[in-house]
Protein backbone atom coordinates (compact mmCIF):
# COMPACT_ATOMS: atom_id res chain seq x y z
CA UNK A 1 0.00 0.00 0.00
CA UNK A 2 1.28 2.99 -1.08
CA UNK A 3 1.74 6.09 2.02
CA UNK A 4 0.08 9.31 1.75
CA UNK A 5 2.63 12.13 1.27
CA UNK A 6 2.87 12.94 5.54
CA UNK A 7 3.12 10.00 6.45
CA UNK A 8 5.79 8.67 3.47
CA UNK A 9 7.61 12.10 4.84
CA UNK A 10 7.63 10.34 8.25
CA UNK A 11 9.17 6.77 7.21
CA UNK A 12 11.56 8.06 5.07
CA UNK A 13 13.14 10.03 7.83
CA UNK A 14 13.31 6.80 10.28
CA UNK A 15 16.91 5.14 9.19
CA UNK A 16 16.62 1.58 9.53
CA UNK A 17 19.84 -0.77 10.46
CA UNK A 18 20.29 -4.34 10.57
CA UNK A 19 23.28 -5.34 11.92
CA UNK A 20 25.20 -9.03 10.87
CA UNK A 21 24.17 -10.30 14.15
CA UNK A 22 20.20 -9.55 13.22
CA UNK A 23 19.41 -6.58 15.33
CA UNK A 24 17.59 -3.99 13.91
CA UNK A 25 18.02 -0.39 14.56
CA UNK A 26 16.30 1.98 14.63
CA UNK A 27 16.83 6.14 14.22
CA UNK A 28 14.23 8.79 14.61
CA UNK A 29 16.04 12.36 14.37
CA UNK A 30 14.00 14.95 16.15
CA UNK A 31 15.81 17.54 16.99
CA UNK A 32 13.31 19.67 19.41
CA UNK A 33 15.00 19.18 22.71
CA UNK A 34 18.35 17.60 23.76
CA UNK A 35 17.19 14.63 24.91
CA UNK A 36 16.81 10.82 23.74
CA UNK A 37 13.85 8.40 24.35
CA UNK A 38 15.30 4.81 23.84
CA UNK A 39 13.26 1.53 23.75
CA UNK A 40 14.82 -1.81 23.91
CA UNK A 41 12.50 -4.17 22.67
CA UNK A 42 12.61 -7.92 22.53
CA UNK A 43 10.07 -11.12 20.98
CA UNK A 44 10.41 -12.65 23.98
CA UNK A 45 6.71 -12.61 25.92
CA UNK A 46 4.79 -14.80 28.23
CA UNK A 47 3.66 -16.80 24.99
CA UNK A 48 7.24 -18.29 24.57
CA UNK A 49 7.45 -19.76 27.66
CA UNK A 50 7.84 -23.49 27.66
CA UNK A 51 4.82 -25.13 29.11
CA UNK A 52 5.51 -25.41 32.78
CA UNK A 53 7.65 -22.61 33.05
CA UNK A 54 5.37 -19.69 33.60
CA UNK A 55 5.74 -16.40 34.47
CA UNK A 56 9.96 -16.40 33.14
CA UNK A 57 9.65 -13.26 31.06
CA UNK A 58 8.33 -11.32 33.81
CA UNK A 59 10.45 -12.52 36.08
CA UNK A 60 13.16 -12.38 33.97
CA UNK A 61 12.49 -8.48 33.24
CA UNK A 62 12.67 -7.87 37.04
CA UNK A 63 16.39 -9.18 36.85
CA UNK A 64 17.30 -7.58 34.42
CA UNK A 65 17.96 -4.42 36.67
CA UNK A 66 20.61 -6.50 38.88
CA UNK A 67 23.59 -5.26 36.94
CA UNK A 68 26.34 -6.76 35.53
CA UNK A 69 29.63 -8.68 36.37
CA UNK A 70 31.28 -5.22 36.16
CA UNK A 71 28.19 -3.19 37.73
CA UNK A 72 26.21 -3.85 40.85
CA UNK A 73 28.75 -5.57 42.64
CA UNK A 74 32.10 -4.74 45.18
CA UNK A 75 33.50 -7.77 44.56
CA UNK A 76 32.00 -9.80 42.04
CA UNK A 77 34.80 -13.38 42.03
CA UNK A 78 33.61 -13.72 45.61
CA UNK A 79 29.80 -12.88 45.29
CA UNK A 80 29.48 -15.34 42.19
CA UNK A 81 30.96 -18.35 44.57
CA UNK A 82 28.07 -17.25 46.57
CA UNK A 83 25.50 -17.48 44.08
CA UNK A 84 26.33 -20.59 42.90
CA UNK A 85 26.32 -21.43 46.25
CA UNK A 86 22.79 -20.57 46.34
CA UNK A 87 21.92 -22.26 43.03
CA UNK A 88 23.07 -25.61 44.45
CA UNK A 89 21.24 -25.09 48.19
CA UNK A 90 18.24 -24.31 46.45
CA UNK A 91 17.93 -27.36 44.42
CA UNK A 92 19.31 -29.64 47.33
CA UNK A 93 16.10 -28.08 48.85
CA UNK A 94 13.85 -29.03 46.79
CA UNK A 95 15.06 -32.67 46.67
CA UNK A 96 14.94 -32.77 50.38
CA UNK A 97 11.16 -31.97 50.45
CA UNK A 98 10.19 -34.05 47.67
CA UNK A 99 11.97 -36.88 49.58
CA UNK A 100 9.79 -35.34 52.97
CA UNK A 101 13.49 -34.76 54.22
CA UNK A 102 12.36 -32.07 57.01
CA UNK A 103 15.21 -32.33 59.03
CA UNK A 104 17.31 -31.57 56.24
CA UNK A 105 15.44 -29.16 54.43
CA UNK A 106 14.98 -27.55 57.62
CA UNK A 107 19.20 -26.93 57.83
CA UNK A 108 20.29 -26.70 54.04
CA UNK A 109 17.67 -23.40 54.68
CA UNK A 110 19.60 -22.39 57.42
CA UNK A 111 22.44 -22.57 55.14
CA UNK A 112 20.96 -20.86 52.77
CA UNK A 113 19.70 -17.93 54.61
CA UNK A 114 23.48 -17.46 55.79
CA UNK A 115 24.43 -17.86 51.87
CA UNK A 116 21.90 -15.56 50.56
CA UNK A 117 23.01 -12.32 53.23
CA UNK A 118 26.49 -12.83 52.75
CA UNK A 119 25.75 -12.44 49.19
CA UNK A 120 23.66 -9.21 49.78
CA UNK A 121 26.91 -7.92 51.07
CA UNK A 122 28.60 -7.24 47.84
CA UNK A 123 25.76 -6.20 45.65
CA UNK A 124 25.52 -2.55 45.31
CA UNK A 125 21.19 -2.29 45.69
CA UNK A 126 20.07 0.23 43.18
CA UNK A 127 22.90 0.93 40.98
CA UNK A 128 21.64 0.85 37.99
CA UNK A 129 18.93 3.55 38.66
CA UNK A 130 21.01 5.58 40.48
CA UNK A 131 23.80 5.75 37.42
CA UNK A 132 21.02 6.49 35.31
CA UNK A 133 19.86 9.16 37.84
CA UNK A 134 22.99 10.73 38.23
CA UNK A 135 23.06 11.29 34.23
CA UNK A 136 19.85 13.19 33.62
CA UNK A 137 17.81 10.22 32.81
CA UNK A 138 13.71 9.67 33.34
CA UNK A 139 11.38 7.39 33.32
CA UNK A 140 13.81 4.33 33.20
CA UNK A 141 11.38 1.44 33.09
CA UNK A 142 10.42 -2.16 31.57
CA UNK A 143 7.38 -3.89 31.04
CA UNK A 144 6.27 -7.73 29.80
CA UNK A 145 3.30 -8.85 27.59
CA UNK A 146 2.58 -12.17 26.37
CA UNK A 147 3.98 -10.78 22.73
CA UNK A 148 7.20 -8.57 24.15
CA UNK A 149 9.49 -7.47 26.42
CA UNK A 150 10.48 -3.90 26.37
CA UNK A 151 13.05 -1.53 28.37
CA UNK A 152 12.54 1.74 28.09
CA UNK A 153 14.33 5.33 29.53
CA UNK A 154 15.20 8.79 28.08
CA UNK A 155 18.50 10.38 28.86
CA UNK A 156 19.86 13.99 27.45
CA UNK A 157 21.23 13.63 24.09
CA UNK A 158 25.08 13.77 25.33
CA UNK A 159 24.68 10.57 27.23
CA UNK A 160 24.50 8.21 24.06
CA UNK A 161 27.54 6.17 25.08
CA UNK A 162 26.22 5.43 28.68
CA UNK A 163 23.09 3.72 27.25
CA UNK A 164 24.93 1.66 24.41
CA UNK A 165 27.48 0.64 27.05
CA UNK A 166 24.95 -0.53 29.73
CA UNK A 167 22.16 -1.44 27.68
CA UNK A 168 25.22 -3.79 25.92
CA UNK A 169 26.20 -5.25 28.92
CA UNK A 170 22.91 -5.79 30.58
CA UNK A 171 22.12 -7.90 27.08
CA UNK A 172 25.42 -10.02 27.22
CA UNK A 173 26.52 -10.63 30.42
CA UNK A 174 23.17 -10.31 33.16
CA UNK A 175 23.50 -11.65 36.41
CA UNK A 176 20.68 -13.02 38.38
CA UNK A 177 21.29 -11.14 41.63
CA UNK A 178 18.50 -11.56 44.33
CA UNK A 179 16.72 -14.25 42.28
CA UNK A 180 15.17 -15.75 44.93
CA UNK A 181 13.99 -12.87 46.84
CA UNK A 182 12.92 -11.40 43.49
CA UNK A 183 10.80 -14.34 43.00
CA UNK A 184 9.16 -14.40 46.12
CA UNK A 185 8.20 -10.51 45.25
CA UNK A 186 6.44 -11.55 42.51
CA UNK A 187 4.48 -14.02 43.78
CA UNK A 188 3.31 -11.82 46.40
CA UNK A 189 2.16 -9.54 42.98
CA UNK A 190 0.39 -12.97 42.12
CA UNK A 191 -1.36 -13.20 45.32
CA UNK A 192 -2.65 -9.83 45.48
CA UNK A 193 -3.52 -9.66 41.83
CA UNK A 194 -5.80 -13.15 42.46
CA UNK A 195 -7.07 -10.85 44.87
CA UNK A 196 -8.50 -8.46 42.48
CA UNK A 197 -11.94 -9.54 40.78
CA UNK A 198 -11.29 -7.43 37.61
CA UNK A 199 -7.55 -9.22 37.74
CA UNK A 200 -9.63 -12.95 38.30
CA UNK A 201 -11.87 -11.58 35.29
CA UNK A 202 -9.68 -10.98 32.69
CA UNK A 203 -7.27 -13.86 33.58
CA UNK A 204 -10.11 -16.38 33.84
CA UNK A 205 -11.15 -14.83 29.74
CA UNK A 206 -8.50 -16.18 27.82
CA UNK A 207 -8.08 -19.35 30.51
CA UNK A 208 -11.24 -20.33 28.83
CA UNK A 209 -11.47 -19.16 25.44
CA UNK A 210 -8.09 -20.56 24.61
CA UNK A 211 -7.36 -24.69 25.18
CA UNK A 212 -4.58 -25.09 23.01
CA UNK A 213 -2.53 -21.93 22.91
CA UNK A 214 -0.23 -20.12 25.02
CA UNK A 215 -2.26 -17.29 25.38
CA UNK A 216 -4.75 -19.32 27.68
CA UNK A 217 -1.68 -18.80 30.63
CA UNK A 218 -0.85 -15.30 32.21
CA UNK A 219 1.36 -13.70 31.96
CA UNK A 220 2.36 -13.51 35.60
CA UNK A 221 2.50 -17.13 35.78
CA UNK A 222 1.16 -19.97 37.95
CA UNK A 223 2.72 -20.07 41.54
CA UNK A 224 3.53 -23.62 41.45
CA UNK A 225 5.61 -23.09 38.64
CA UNK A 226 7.33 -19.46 40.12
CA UNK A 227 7.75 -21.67 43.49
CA UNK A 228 9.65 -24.46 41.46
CA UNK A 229 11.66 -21.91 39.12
CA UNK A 230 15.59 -22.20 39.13
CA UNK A 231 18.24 -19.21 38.30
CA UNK A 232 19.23 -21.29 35.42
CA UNK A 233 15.74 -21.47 33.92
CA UNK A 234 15.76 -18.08 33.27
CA UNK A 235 19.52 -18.81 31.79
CA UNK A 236 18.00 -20.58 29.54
CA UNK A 237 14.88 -18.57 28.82
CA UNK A 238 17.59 -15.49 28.35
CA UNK A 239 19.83 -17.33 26.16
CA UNK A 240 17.14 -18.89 24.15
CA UNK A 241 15.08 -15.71 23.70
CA UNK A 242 17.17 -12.46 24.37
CA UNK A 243 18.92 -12.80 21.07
CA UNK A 244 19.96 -9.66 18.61
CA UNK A 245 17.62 -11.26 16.01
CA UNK A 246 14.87 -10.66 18.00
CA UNK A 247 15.47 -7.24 19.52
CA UNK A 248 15.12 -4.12 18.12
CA UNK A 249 16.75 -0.88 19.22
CA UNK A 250 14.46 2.09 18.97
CA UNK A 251 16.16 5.95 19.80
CA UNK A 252 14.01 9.37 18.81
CA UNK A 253 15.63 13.20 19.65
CA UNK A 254 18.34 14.78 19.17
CA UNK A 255 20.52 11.97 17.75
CA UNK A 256 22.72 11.94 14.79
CA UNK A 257 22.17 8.46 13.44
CA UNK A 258 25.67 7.88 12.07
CA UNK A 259 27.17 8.66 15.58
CA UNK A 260 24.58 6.29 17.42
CA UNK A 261 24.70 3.49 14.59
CA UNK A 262 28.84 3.68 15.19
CA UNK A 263 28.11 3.21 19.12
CA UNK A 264 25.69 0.44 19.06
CA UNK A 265 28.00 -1.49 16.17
CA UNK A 266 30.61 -0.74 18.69
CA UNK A 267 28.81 -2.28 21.83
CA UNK A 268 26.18 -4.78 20.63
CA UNK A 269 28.18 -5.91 17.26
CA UNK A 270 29.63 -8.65 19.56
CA UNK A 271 25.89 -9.87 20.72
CA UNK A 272 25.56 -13.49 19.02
CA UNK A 273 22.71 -15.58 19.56
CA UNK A 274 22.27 -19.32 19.80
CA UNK A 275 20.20 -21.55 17.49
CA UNK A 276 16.52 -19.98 16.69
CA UNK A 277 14.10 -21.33 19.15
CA UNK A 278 10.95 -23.73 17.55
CA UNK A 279 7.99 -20.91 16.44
CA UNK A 280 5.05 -21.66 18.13
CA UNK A 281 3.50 -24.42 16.38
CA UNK A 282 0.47 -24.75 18.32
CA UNK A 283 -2.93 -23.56 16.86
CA UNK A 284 -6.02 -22.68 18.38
CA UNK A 285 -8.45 -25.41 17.75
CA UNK A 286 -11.92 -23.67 16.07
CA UNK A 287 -14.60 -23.21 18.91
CA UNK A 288 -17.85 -24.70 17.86
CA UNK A 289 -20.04 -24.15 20.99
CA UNK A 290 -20.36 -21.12 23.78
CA UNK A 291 -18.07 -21.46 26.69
CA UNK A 292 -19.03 -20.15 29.94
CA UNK A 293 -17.14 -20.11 33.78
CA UNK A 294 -17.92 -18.18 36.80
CA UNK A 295 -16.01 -17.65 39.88
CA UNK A 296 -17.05 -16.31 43.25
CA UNK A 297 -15.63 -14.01 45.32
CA UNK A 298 -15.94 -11.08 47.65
CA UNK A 299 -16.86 -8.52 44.76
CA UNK A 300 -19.59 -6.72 42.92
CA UNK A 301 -20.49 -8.68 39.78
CA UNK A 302 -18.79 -8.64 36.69
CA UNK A 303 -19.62 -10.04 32.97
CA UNK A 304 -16.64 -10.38 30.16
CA UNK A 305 -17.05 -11.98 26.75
CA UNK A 306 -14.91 -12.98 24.20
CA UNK A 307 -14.70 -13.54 20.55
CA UNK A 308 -11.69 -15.32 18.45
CA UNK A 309 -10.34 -12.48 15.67
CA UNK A 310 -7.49 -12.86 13.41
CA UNK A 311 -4.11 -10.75 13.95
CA UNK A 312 -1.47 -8.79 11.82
CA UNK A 313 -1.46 -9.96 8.27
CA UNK A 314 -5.31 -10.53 8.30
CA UNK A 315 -7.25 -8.23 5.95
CA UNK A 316 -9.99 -7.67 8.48
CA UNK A 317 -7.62 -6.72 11.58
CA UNK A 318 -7.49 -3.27 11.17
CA UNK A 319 -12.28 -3.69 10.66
CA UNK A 320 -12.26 -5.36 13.87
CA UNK A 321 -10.48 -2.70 15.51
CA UNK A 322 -12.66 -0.03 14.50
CA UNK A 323 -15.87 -2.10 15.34
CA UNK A 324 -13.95 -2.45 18.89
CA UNK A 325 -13.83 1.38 19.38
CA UNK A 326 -17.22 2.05 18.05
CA UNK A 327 -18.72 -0.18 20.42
CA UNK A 328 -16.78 0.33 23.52
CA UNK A 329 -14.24 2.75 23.21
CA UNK A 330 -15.07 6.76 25.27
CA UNK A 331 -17.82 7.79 27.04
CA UNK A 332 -19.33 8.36 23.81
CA UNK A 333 -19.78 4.61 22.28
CA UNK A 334 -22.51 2.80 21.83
CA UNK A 335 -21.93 0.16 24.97
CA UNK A 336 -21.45 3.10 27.58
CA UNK A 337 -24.61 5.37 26.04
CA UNK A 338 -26.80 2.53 26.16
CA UNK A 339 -25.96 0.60 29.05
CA UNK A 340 -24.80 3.41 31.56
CA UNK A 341 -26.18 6.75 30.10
CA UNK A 342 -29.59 5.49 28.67
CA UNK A 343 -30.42 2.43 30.23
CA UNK A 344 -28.83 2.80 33.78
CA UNK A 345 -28.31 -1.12 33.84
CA UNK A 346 -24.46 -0.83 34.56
CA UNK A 347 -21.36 1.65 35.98
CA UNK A 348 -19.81 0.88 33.39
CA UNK A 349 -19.97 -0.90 29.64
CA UNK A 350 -16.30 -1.19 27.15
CA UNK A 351 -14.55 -2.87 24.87
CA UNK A 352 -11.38 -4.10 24.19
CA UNK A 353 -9.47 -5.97 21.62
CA UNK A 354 -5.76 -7.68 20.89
CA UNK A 355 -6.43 -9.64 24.15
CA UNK A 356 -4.23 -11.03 25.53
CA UNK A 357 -1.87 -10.11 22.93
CA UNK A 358 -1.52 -9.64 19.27
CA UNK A 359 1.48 -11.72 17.58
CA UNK A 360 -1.38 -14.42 17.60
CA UNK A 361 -4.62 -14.51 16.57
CA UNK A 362 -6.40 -13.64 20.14
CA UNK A 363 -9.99 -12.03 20.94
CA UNK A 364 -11.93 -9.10 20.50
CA UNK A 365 -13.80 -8.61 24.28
CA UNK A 366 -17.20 -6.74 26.19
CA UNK A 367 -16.67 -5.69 29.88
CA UNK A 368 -19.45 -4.90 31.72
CA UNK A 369 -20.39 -3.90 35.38
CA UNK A 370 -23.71 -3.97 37.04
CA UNK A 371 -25.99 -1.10 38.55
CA UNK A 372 -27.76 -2.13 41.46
CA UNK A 373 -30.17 -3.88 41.53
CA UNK A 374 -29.36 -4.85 38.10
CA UNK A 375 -27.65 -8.75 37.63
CA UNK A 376 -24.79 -9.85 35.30
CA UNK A 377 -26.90 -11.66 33.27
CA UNK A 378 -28.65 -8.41 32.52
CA UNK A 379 -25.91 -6.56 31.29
CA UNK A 380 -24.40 -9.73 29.80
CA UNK A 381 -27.77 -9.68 27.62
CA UNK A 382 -27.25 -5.82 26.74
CA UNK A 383 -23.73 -6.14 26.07
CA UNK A 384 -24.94 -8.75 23.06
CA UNK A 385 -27.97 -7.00 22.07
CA UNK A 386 -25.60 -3.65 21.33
CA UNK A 387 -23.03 -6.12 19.98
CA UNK A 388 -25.62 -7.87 17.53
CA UNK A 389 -27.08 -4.50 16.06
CA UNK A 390 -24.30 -4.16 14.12
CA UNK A 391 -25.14 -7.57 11.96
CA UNK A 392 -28.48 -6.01 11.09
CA UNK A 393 -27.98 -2.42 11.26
CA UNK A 394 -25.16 -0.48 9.41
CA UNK A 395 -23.58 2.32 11.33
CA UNK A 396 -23.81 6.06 10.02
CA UNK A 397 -21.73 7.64 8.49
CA UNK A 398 -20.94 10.28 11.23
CA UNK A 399 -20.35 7.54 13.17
CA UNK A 400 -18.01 6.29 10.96
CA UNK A 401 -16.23 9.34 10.76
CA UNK A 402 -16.12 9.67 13.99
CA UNK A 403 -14.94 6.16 14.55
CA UNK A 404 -12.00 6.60 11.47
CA UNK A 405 -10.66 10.40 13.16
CA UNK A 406 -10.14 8.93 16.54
CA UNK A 407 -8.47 5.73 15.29
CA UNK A 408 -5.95 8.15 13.11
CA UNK A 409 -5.83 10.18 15.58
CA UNK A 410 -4.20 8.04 18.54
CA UNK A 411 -1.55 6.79 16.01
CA UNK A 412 -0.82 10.27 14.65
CA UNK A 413 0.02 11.30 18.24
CA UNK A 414 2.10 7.88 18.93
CA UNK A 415 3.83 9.36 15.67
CA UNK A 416 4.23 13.22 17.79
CA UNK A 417 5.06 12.02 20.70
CA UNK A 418 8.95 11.72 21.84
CA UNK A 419 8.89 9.67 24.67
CA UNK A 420 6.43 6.90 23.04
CA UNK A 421 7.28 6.90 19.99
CA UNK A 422 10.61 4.21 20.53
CA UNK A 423 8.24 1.98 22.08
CA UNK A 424 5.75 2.54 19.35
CA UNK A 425 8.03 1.77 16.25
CA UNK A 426 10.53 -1.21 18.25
CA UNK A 427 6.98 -2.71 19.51
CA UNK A 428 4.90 -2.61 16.30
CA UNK A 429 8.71 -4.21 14.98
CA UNK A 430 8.79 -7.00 17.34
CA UNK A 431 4.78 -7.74 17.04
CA UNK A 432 4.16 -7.48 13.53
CA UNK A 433 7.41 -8.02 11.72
CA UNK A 434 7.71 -4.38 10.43
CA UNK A 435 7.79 -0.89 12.16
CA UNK A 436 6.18 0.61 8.89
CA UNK A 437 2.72 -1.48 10.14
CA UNK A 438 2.42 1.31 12.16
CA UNK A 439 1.64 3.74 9.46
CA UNK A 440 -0.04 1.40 6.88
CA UNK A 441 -2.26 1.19 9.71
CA UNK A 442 -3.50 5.05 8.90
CA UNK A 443 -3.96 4.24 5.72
CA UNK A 444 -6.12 1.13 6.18
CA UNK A 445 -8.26 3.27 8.71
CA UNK A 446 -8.92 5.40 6.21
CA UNK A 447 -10.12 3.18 3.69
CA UNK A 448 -13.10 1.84 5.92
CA UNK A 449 -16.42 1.63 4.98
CA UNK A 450 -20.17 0.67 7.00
CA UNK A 451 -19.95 -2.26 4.89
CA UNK A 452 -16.35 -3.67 6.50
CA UNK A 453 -18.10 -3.28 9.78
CA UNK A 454 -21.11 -4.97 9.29
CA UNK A 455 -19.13 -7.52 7.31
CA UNK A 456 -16.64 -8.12 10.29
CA UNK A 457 -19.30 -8.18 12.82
CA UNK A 458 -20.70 -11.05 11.10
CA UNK A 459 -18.36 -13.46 10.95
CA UNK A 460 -16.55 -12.66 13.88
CA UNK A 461 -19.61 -12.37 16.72
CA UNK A 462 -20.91 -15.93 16.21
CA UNK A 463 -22.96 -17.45 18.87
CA UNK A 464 -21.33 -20.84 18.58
CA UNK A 465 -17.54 -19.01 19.37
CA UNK A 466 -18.26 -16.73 21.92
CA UNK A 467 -16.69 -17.29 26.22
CA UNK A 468 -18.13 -15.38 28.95
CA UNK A 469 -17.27 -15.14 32.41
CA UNK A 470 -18.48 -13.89 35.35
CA UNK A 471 -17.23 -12.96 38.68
CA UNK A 472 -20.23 -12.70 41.13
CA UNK A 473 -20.63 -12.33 45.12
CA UNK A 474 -20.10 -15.22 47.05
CA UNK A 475 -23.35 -16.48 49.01
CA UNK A 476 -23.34 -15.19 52.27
């Protein structure tokens, strides 16, 4: 598809990089303040966990703030005997209480208490946000989706060389520091989170809808599987994953490419990866009847449904998004003027799409949340009704309009935006295959019609394909 003049302007000042070791850079000069917004993107989500390893990515992005054998550290020959150390009383643990070894457990513990704070002795808590810090930086930061991992941070334009340097190192040579205590951290996160009706909700969605794919685990992870995870599973997860072919680089400010291309040849030429990990084989089996689950807890009532829609690549991906914001998208949409505005029968009415993630084919979703006195079943039933309209009825063409502005609109301001723009270019690289989706994206808006909506809504909102879930009150 050919680009509209603005937005051709736009790619053809991003200079694109591929280094022999397969990462791809990325370079957006914009020269309005001296600073630079860096992402660090990686294909390496919840979804490539191996089955029975959940929640490595996530854990794996918490450690990847524990420095380096050269940073973090006052002594770092004698702190790795003590991690090792720690690696080895950890799985002598674990054998001792399969075997119902108490007594033994109960000392090689001991031990490793004594292990694990004379190893908190040389680590230097902190120092990677406080080098940043000292440098000018903001909003250093990392988060982990079932497609991606990403690091992110902005630092003033003069401080190139400190970010290739670290971000080089931290890529190459991590080290695990505080595993174990990290782990128990997050599953604390998981026990609060199961807490959380909306977080029992929306985890419980794709548990259902999915049976065969990834997607179907979250992407915090089971706790019997954080409880059993091992340093050197997230070695391996890291070594099999974190590879320059699957990151991609992503600077926008005040940065002359040539100099930055120079600096990350410099410091991440080295970077080789192993073998390429198996793609994900596994395909979602069709659905051919309605799936349903509810769970009880201490909780208002809430009502989520699900429909399978197809991802990048797929003709009618960009339809399904704009059926998605029509319906459930603003104060304005159809779901919250009928069921909270109009009819009063819920607090609130959305929708929501690429859930839980969009490398796959994954589901386009209705959230709703009762009035009282008004049930889940009720707004379950409205949430359908307003759904199903849009079979029979074709939407106007102001709402169309409406629907295409606000859609260009949040992707045009990705495009404006400094400090999200990285993220926005290495994400849509690492997701789709090609930064440039981004903008074909504004052109495919713009070719919609009443006709692609009503088509999509069609033959994606099928009786026979659709999961709900509910979260209700437990009896008293």
């Amino acid at each position: 598809m050919k680009l509209s003049p603005e937005l051709a302007s736009f790619a053809g000042r991003v200079v694109e990089r591929r280094l022999p070791n397969g990462l791809t850079v990325l370079v957006y000069p914009r020269r309005t303040s001296a600073t630079a917004h860096f992402a660090m993107a990686f294909r390496a989500g919840a979804v490539d966990e191996p089955e029975g390893r959940s929640g490595m990515a996530h854990l794996y992005e918490h450690m990847a703030f524990m420095g380096t054998p050269e940073f973090g550290t006052r002594n770092w020959p004698r702190e790795k005997k003590l991690l090792d150390r720690l690696d080895v009383l950890d799985a002598s643990i674990k054998a001792a209480r399969l075997e119902k070894r108490d007594k033994g457990a109960a000392r090689l513990e001991g031990e490793f208490k004594r292990v694990e704070e004379a190893a908190d002795k040389f680590m230097v808590q902190g120092a990677l946000d406080d080098l940043y810090s000292s440098n000018g930086a903001r909003g250093l930061n990392a988060f982990t989706s079932n497609d991606e991992t990403c690091y992110i941070v902005s630092l003033p334009s003069n401080r190139l060389e400190l970010w290739t340097t670290m971000e080089s190192r931290r890529v190459v040579a991590p080290v695990l520091r505080h595993f174990f205590r990290e782990r128990n951290v997050v599953i604390e996160e998981l026990r609060i989170y199961d807490d959380s009706p909306n977080g029992r909700l929306f985890d419980l969605l794709p548990q259902i809808a999915f049976t065969a794919h990834h997607y179907r685990v979250p992407v915090i992870g089971w706790k019997s599987a954080l409880e059993e995870m091992a340093p050197q599973d997230l070695r391996e997860f890291f070594q099999t994953y974190y590879r320059p072919d699957r990151a991609v680089i992503a600077v926008v400010g005040d940065v002359d490419p040539a100099q930055f291309l120079r600096l990350v040849r410099r410091d991440f030429g080295s970077w080789k990866g192993g073998p390429e990990p198996r793609p994900m084989s596994t395909v979602e089996p069709e659905q051919r009847g309605e799936r349903r689950a509810t769970e009880y807890m201490q909780s208002n009532p809430l009502v989520a449904m699900g429909w399978p829609v197809p991802t990048w690549g797929h003709p009618d991906k960009v339809a399904v998004e704009a059926m998605t914001r029509l319906l459930g998208r603003g104060e304005s949409s159809r779901l919250h003027t009928a069921l909270v505005k109009r009819d009063k029968i819920a607090v609130t009415a959305s929708a929501f799409n690429e859930y839980p993630g969009s490398r796959y084919p994954h589901l386009l979703g209705l959230f709703g949340a009762p009035r009282a006195p008004h049930t889940a079943d009720e707004v379950e039933q409205a949430l359908v009704r307003e759904a199903y309209r849009l079979k029979d009825e074709p939407v106007t063409a102001r709402e169309m309009e409406k629907t295409i502005s606000m859609m260009e609109a949040d992707i045009l301001r990705q495009l404006s935006e400094n400090w999200w723009l990285p993220n926005s270019l290495a994400g849509t690289h690492v997701v789709s295959g090609d930064w440039r989706n981004l903008l074909y994206t504004v052109e495919w808006i713009r070719a919609l019609t009443p006709a692609d909506i009503q088509r999509v809504a069609n033959s994606y909102l099928v009786p026979q394909k659709r999961t709900v879930v509910q979260v209700l009150p437990r009896a008293a």
